[in-house]
Protein backbone atom coordinates (compact mmCIF):
# COMPACT_ATOMS: atom_id res chain seq x y z
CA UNK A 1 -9.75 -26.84 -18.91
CA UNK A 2 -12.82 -27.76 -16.90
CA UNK A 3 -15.42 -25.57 -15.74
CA UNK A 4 -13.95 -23.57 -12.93
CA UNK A 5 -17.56 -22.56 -11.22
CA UNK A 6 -17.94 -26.67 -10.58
CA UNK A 7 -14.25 -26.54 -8.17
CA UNK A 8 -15.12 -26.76 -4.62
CA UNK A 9 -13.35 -23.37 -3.94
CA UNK A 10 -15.34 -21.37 -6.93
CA UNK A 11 -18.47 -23.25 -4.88
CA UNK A 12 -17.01 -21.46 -1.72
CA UNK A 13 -16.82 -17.96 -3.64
CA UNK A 14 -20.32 -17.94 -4.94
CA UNK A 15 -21.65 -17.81 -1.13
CA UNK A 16 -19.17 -14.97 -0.61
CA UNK A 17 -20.03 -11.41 -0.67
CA UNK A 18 -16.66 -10.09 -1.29
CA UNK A 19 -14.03 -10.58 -3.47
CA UNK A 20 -10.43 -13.08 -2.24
CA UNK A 21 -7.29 -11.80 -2.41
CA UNK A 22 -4.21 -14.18 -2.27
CA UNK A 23 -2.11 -12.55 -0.90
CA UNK A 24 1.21 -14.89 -1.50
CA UNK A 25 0.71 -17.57 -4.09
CA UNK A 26 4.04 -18.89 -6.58
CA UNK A 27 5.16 -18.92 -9.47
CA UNK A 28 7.93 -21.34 -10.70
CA UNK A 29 10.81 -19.80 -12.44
CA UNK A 30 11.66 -21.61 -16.19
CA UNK A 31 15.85 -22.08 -15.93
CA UNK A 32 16.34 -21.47 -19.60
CA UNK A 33 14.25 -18.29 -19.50
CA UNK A 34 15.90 -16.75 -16.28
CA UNK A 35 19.22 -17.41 -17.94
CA UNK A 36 18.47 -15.11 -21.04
CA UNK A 37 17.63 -12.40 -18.67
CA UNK A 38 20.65 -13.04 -16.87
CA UNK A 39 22.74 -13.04 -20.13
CA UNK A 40 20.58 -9.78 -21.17
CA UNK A 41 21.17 -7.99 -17.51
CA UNK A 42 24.47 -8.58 -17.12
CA UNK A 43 26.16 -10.65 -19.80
CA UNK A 44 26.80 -14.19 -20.77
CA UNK A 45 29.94 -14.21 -18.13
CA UNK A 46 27.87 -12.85 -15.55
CA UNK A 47 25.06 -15.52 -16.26
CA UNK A 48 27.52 -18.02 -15.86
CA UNK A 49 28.85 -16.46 -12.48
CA UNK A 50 25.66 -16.26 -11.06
CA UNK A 51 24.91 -19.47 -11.28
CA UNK A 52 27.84 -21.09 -10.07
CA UNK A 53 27.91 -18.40 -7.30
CA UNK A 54 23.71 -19.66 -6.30
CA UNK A 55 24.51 -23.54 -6.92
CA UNK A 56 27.61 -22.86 -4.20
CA UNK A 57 25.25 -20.69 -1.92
CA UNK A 58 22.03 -23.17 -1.66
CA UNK A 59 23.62 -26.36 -0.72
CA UNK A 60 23.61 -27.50 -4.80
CA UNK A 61 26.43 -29.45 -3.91
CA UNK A 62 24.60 -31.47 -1.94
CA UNK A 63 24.36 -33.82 -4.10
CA UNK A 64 27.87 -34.20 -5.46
CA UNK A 65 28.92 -35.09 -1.65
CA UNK A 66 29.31 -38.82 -0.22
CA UNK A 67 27.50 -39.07 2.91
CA UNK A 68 30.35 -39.24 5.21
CA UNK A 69 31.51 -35.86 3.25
CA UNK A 70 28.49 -34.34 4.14
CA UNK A 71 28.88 -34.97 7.83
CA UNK A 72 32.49 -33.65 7.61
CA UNK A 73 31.04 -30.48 6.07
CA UNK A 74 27.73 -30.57 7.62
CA UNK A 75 25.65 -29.37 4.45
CA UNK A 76 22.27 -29.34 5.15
CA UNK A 77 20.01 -31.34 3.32
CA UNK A 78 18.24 -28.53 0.39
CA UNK A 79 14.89 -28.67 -0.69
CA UNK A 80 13.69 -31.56 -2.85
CA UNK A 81 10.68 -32.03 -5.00
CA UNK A 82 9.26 -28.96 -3.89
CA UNK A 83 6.74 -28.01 -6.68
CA UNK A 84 3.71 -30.18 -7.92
CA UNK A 85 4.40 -33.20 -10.51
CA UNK A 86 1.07 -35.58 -10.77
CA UNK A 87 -0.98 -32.51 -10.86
CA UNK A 88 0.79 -31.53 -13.93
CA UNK A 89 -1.49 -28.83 -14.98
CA UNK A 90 -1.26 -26.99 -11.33
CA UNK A 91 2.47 -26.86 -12.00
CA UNK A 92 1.86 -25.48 -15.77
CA UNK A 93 -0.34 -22.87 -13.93
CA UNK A 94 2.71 -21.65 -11.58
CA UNK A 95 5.27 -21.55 -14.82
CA UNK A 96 2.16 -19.33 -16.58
CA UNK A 97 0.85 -16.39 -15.84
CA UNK A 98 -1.79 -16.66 -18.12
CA UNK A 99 -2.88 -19.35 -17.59
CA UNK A 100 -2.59 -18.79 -13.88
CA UNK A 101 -4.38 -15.88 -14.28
CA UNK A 102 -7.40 -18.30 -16.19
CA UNK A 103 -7.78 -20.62 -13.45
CA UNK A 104 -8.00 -18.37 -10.80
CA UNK A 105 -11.77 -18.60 -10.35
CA UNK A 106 -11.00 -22.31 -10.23
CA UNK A 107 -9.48 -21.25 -7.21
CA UNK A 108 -11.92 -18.91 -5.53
CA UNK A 109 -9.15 -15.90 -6.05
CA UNK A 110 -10.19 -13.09 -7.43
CA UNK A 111 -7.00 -10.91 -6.78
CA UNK A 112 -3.21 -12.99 -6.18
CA UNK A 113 0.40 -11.66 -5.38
CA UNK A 114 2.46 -13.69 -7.03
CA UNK A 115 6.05 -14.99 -5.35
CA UNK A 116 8.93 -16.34 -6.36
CA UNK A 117 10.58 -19.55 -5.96
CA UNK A 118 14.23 -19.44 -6.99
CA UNK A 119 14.09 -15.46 -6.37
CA UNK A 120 13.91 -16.43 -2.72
CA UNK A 121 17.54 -17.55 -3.05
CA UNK A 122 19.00 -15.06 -5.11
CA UNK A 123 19.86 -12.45 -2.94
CA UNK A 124 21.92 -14.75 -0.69
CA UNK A 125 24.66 -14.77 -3.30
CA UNK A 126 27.68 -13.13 -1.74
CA UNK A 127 29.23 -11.88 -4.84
CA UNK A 128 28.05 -8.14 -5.04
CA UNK A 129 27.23 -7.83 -8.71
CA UNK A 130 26.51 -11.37 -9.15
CA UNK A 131 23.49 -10.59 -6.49
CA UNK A 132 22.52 -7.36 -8.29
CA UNK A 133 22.62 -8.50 -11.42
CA UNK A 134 20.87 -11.71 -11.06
CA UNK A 135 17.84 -9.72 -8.76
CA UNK A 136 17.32 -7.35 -11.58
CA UNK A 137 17.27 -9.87 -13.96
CA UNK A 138 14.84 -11.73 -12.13
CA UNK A 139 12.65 -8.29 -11.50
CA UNK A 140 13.04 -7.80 -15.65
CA UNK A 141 11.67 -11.07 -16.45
CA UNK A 142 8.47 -11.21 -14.00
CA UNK A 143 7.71 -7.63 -15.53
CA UNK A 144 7.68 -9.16 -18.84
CA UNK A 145 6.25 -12.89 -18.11
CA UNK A 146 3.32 -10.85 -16.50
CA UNK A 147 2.72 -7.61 -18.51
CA UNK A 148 -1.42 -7.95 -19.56
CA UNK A 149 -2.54 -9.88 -16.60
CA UNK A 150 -2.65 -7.13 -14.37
CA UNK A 151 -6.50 -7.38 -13.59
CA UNK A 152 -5.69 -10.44 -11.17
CA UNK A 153 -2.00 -10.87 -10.68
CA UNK A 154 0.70 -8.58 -9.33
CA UNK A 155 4.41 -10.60 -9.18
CA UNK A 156 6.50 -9.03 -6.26
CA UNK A 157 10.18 -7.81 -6.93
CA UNK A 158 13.17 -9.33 -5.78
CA UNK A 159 15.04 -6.64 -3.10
CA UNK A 160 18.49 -7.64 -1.73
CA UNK A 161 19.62 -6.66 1.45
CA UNK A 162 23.46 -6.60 2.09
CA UNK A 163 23.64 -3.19 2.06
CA UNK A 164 20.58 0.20 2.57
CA UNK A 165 22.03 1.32 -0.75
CA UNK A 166 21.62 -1.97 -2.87
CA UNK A 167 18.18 -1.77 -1.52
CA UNK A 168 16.93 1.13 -2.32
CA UNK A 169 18.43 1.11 -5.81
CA UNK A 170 16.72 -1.95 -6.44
CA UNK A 171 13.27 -0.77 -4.84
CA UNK A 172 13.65 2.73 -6.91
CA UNK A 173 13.91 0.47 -10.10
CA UNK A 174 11.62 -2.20 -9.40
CA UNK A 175 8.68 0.25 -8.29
CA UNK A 176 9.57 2.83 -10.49
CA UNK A 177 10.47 1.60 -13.45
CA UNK A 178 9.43 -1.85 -13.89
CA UNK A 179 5.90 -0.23 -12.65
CA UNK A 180 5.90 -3.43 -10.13
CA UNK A 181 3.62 -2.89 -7.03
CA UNK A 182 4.97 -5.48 -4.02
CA UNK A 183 8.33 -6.27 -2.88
CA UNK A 184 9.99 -9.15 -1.67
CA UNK A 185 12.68 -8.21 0.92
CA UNK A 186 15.75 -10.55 1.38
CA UNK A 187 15.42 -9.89 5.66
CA UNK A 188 18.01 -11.78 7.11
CA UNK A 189 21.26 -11.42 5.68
CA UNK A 190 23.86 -13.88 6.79
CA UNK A 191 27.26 -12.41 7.54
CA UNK A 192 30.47 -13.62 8.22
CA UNK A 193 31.79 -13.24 11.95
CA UNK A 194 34.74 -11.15 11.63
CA UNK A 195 36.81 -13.05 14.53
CA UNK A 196 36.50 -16.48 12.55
CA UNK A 197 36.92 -15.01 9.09
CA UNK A 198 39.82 -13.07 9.69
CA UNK A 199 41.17 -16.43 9.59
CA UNK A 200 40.38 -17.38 6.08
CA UNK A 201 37.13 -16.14 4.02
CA UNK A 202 36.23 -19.14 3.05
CA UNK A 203 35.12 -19.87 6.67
CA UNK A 204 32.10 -17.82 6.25
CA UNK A 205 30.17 -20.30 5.11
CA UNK A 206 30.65 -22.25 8.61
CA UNK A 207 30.71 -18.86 10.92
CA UNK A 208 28.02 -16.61 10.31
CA UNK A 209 25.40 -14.65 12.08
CA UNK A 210 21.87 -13.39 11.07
CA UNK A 211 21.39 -9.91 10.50
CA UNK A 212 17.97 -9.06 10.82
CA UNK A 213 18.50 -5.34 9.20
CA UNK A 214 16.69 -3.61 12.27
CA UNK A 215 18.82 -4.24 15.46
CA UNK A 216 22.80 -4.25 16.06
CA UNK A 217 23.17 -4.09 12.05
CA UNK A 218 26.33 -2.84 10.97
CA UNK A 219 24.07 -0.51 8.62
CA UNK A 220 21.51 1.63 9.52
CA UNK A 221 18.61 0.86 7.02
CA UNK A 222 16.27 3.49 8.18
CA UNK A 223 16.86 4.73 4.90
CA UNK A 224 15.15 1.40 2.73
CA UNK A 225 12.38 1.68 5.56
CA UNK A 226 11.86 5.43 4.43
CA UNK A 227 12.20 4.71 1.07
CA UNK A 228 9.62 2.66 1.25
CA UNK A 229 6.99 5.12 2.88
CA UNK A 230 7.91 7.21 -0.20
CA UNK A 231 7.25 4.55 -2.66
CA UNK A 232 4.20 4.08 -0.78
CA UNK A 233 4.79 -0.03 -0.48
CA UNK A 234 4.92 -2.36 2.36
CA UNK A 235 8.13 -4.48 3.77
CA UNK A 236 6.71 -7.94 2.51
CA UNK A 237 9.49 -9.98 4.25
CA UNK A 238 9.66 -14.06 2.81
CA UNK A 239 13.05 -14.69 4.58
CA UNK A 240 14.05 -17.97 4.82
CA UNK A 241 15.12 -19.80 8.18
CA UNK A 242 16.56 -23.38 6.78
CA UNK A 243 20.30 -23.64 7.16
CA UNK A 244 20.38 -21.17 10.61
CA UNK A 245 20.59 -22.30 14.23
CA UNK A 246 19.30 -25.50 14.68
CA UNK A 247 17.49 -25.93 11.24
CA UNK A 248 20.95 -28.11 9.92
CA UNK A 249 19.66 -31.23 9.57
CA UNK A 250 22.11 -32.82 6.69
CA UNK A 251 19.86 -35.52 5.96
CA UNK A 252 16.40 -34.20 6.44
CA UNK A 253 14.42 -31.67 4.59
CA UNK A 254 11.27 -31.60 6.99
CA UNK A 255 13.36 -31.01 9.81
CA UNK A 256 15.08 -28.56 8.37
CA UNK A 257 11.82 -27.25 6.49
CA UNK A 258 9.17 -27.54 8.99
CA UNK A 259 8.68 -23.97 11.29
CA UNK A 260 10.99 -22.43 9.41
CA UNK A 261 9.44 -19.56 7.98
CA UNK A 262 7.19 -18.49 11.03
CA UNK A 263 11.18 -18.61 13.19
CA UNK A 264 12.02 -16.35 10.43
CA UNK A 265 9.29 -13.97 10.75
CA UNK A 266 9.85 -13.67 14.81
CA UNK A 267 13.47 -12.67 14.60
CA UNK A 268 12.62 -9.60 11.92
CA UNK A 269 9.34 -8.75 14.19
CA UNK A 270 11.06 -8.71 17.52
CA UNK A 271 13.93 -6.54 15.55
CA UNK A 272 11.96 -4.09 14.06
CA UNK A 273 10.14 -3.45 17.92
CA UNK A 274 13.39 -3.46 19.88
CA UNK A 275 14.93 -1.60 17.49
CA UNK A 276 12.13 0.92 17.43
CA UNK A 277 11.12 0.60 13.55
CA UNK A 278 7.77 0.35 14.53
CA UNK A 279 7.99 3.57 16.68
CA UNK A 280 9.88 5.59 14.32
CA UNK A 281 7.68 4.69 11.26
CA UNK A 282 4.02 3.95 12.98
CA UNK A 283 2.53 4.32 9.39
CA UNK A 284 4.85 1.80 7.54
CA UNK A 285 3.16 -1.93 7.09
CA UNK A 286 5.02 -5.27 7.05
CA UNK A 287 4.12 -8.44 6.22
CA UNK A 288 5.85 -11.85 7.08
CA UNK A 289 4.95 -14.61 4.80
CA UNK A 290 3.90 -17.89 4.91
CA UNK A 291 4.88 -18.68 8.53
CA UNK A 292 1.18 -18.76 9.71
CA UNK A 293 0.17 -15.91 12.58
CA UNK A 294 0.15 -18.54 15.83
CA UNK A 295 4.21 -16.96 16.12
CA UNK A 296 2.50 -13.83 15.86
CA UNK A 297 0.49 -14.55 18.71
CA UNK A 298 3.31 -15.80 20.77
CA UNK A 299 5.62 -12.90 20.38
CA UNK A 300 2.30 -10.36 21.41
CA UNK A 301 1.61 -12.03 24.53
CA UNK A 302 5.23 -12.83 25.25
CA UNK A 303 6.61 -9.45 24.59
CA UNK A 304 3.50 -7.73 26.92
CA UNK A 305 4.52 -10.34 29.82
CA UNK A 306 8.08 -9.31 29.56
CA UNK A 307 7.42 -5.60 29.46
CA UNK A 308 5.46 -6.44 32.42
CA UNK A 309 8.02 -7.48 34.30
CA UNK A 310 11.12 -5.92 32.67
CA UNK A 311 9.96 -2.45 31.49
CA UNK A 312 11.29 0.54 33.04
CA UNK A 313 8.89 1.05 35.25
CA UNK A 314 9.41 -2.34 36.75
CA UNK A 315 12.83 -3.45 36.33
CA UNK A 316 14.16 -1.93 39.44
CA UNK A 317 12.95 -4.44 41.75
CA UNK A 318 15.43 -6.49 39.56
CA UNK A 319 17.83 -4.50 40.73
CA UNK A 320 20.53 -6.68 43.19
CA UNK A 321 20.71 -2.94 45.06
CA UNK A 322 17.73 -3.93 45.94
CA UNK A 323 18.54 -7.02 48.53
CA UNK A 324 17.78 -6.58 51.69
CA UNK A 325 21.32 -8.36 52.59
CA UNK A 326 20.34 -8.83 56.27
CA UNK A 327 17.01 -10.55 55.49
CA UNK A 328 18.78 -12.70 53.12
CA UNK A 329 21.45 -13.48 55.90
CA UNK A 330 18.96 -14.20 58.63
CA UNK A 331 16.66 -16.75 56.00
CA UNK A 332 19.64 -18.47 55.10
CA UNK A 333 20.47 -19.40 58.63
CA UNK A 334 17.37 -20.22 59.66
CA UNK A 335 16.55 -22.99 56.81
CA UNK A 336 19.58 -23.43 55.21
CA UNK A 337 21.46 -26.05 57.36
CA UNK A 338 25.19 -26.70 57.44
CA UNK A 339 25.28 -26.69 53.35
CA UNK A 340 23.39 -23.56 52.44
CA UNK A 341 23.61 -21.55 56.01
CA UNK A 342 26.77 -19.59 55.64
CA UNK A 343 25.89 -15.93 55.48
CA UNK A 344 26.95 -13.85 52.27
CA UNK A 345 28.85 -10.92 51.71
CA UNK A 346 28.07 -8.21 50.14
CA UNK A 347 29.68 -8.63 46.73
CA UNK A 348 28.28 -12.07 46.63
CA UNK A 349 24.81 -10.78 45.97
CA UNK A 350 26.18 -7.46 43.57
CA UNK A 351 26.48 -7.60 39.94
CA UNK A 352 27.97 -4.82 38.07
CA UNK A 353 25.48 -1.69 37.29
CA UNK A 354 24.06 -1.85 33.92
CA UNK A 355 24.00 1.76 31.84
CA UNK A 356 21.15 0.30 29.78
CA UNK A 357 18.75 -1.35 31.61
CA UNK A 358 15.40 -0.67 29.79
CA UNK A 359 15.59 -3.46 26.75
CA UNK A 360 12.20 -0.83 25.55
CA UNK A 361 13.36 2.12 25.57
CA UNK A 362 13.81 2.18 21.69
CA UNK A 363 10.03 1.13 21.12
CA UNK A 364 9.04 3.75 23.10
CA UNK A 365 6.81 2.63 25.84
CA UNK A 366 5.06 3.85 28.38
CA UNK A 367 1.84 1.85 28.34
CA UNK A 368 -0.05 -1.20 27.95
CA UNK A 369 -1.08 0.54 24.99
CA UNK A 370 1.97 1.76 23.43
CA UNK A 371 3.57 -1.36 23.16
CA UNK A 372 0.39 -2.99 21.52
CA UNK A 373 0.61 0.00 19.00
CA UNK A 374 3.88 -1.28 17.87
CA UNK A 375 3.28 -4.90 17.58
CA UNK A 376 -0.86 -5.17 16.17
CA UNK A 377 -1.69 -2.26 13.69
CA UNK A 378 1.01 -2.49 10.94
CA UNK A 379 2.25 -6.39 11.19
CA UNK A 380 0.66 -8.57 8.48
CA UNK A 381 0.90 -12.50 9.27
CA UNK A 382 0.86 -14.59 5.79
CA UNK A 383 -1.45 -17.67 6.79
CA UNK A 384 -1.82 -20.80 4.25
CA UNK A 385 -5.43 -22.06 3.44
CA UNK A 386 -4.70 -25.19 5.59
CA UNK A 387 -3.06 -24.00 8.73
CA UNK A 388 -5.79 -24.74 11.72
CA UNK A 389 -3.90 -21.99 13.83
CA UNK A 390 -5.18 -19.48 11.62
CA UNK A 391 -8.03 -18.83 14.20
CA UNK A 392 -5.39 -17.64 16.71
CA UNK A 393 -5.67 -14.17 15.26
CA UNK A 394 -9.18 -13.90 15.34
CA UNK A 395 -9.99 -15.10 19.21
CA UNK A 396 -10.18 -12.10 21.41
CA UNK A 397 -10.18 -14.00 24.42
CA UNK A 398 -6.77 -14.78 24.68
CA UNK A 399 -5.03 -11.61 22.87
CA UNK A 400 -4.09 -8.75 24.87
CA UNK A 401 -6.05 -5.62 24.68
CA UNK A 402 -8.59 -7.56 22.72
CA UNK A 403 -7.18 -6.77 19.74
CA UNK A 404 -7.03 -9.70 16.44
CA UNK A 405 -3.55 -9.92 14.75
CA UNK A 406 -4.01 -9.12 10.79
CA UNK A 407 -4.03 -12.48 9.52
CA UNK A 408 -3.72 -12.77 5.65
CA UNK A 409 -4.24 -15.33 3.10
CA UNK A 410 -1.52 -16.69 1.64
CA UNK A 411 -2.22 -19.73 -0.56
CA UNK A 412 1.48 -20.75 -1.91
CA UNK A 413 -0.29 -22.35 -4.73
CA UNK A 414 2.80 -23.41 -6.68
CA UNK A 415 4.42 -25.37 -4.55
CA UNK A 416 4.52 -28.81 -2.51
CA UNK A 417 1.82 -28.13 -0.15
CA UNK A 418 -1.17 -27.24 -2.32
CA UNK A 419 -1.81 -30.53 -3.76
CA UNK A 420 -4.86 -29.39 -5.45
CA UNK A 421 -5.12 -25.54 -6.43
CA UNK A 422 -9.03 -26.25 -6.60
CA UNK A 423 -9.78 -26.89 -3.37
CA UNK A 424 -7.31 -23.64 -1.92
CA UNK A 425 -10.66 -21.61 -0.62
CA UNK A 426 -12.53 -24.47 0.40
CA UNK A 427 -9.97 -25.57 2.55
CA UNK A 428 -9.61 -21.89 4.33
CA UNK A 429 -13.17 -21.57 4.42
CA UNK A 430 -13.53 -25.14 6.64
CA UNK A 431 -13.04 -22.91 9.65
CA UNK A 432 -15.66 -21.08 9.51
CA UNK A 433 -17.80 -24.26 9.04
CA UNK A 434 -16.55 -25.64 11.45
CA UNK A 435 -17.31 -23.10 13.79
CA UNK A 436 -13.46 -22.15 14.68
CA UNK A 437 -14.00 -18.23 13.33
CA UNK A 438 -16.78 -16.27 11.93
CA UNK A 439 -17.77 -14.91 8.38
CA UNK A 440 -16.82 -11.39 9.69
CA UNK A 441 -13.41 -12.89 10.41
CA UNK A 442 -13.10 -14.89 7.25
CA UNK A 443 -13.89 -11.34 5.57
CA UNK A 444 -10.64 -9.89 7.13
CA UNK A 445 -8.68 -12.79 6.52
CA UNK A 446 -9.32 -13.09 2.91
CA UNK A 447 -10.39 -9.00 1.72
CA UNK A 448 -10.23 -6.45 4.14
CA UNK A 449 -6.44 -7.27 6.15
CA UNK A 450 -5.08 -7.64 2.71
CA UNK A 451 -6.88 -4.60 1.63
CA UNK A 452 -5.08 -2.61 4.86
CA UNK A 453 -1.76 -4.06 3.77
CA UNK A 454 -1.33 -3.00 -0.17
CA UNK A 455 -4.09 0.42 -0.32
CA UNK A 456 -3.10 1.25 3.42
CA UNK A 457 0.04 2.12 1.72
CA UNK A 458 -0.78 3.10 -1.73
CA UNK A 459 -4.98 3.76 -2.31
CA UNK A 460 -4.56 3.30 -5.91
CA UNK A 461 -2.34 -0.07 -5.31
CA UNK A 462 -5.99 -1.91 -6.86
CA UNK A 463 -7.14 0.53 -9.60
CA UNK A 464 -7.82 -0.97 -12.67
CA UNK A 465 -8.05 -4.46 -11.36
CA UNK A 466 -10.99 -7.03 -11.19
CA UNK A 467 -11.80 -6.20 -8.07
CA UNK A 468 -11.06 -2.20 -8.00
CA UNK A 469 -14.82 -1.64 -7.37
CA UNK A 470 -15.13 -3.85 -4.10
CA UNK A 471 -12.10 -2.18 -2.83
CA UNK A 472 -13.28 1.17 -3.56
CA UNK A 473 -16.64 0.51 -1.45
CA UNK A 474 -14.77 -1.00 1.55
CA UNK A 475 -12.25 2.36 1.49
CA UNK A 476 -15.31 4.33 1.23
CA UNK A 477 -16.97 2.54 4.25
């Protein structure tokens, strides 16, 4: 290996004084490995039914179609080449976690969570044990794989979320059991639409809609979001967006790619304020991943024009009872001609009264204030090292309340986008060179928001790691 202080990144982290946490690199799952744990977690027929189940789930068959069959169908084009090949060595260092853990200086990192790559897909396998089983297997193995390099790397456990209860069994093993310290929650659950599928089941994979666990869910999952307070970890949401809505490109994976996990991380934020998460557990933290924070941004500013103009204490002058009907009459005869000049009746301008009219009322808000509350404190916004929009968090001027979003670096070393994992830091670090954000900022994007996130929740999350002193001063401050 070469000498890791000579990388431009470890050049980067000798002029910083504080430690870097990653806060969502990747690792890249070995097939023959997973299957043993399969075959150990739930059998060799199991192993075998969870992997016919995932090839049928992630568009494997792809491949096996002609092109007109793929139109007929319309399966999206999957991911391809997705992990790093001429840098053969920065794919050995996702497959292992030692010597990940070695070359993280190389890096600039002091401290990395560690993702998955094909545990993103497994809990979208419909079969019920087949998801279970092939989760905990997964959870097993990254215990394992990583046991003895706790000092820089934590992997994050695989949570499926058809139902609260599979959940929380798998978050009371993980945590508990496997002694792992992050989860990864499976967010957005696809689910059949009853009024198609009542027509055959296998239509499902055609007619679905996107449950994102927090708003008109047919489960209540205050119970995982409970859980979690008790376990004392945050919601780390990596959902994945490609194959929903518009993202159905059968021929392209950019288009289908590109966006996809900052669309992802708007439809579970927006849920978990309208459906008052945020307000019913204002001391539980969530963080989206990988979708960059300029969505965060967006759905601030958006969400404070809207309640603006559509909270309770404003959405009566929306009201149609509120049409001065004469008024209307006279205007429209004066400019409106022989087209447009016909007065209106009464039921013309009515709609029918609405019993729930306040869209809010479940976030509970009565301010300016109380709506920033449950949108800036406890949302976490995982940023890669190369994403210019990273300095939307950071610039006061255009945020409401003058308050930054919690930006976090996220490097996804492991896969397609770092091209070099030596240069992860350096690249981050260009805007503050540039002059984009300051070293106070770069602090919070790369120690202190990440910090918040994991010891916010647990204040022993970093003992007995690298960096367990650092953390301990910045608690104390």
């Amino acid at each position: 290996m070469s000498d890791h202080t000579e990388s431009p990144s470890a050049k980067i982290r000798q002029k910083l004084s504080h430690p870097v946490i990653d806060s969502d690199g990747h690792m890249i799952e070995i097939f023959p490995v997973m299957s043993d744990y399969m075959k150990q977690v739930g059998g060799p027929e199991m192993a075998d039914t969870i992997w016919k189940a995932f090839r049928g789930r992630n568009s494997g068959s792809w491949y096996d179609l002609s092109e007109t069959e793929r139109r007929y169908h319309r399966t999206i084009r999957p991911a391809f080449w997705a992990a790093p090949a001429a840098a053969t060595t920065d794919r050995a260092t996702a497959m292992l976690p030692r010597l990940m853990h070695e070359r993280l200086p190389e890096m600039g990192i002091d401290y990395a969570v560690v993702y998955p790559t094909i545990g993103f897909l497994l809990p979208e396998i419909t079969d019920p044990d087949a998801r279970r089983a092939a989760c905990r297997a997964h959870n097993v193995m990254m215990a394992d794989i990583y046991r003895g390099t706790e000092s820089r790397l934590t992997p994050a456990a695989v949570i499926p979320c058809y139902t609260p209860e599979e959940a929380i069994e798998e978050l009371d093993y993980a945590i508990n059991e496997l002694h792992l310290k992050v989860p990864m929650f499976a967010n957005l659950v696809k689910r059949p639409i009853e009024a198609v599928t009542e027509h055959g089941d296998e239509l499902s994979q055609y007619a679905f809609w996107v449950d994102p666990l927090a708003l008109d869910s047919p489960y209540d999952y205050d119970p995982v979001w409970q859980k979690c307070m008790d376990l004392k970890v945050p919601v780390t949401a990596h959902a994945i967006g490609q194959g929903i809505g518009m993202r159905r490109s059968i021929s392209n994976y950019m288009y289908n790619q590109t966006g996809h996990f900052g669309d992802a991380g708007h439809a579970f934020a927006k849920a978990l304020f309208f459906g008052g998460v945020t307000h019913r557990f204002p001391n539980l933290k969530f963080a989206f991943l990988e979708g960059g924070v300029a969505w965060g941004g967006s759905l601030v500013c958006d969400l404070k024009e809207r309640w603006e103009k559509r909270g309770k204490h404003a959405i009566q002058q929306l009201n149609p009872e509120r049409i001065d009907a004469d008024l209307l009459n006279s205007l429209l005869q004066q400019y409106g001609g022989d087209i447009l000049g016909k007065p209106l009746g009464k039921s013309a301008n009515q709609t029918r009264f609405e019993a729930n009219i306040d869209d809010f009322a479940a976030a509970g808000i009565e301010t300016e204030s109380d709506l920033l509350d449950r949108l800036v404190p406890n949302f976490y916004y995982g940023c890669e090292a190369d994403d210019k929009m990273n300095a939307i968090a950071f610039d006061r001027r255009i945020l409401p309340g003058n308050r930054p979003l919690k930006a976090i670096f996220s490097s996804d070393f492991g896969h397609w986008d770092v091209a070099d994992m030596s240069t992860i830091l350096a690249e981050a670090y260009e805007l503050v060179e540039e002059g984009i954000i300051t070293d106070s900022d770069f602090e919070a994007f790369v120690f202190r928001n990440p910090v918040e996130l994991f010891a916010g929740m647990n204040p022993d999350f970093f003992n007995g790691t690298a960096i367990a002193d650092d953390v301990g001063h910045l608690l104390s401050r």
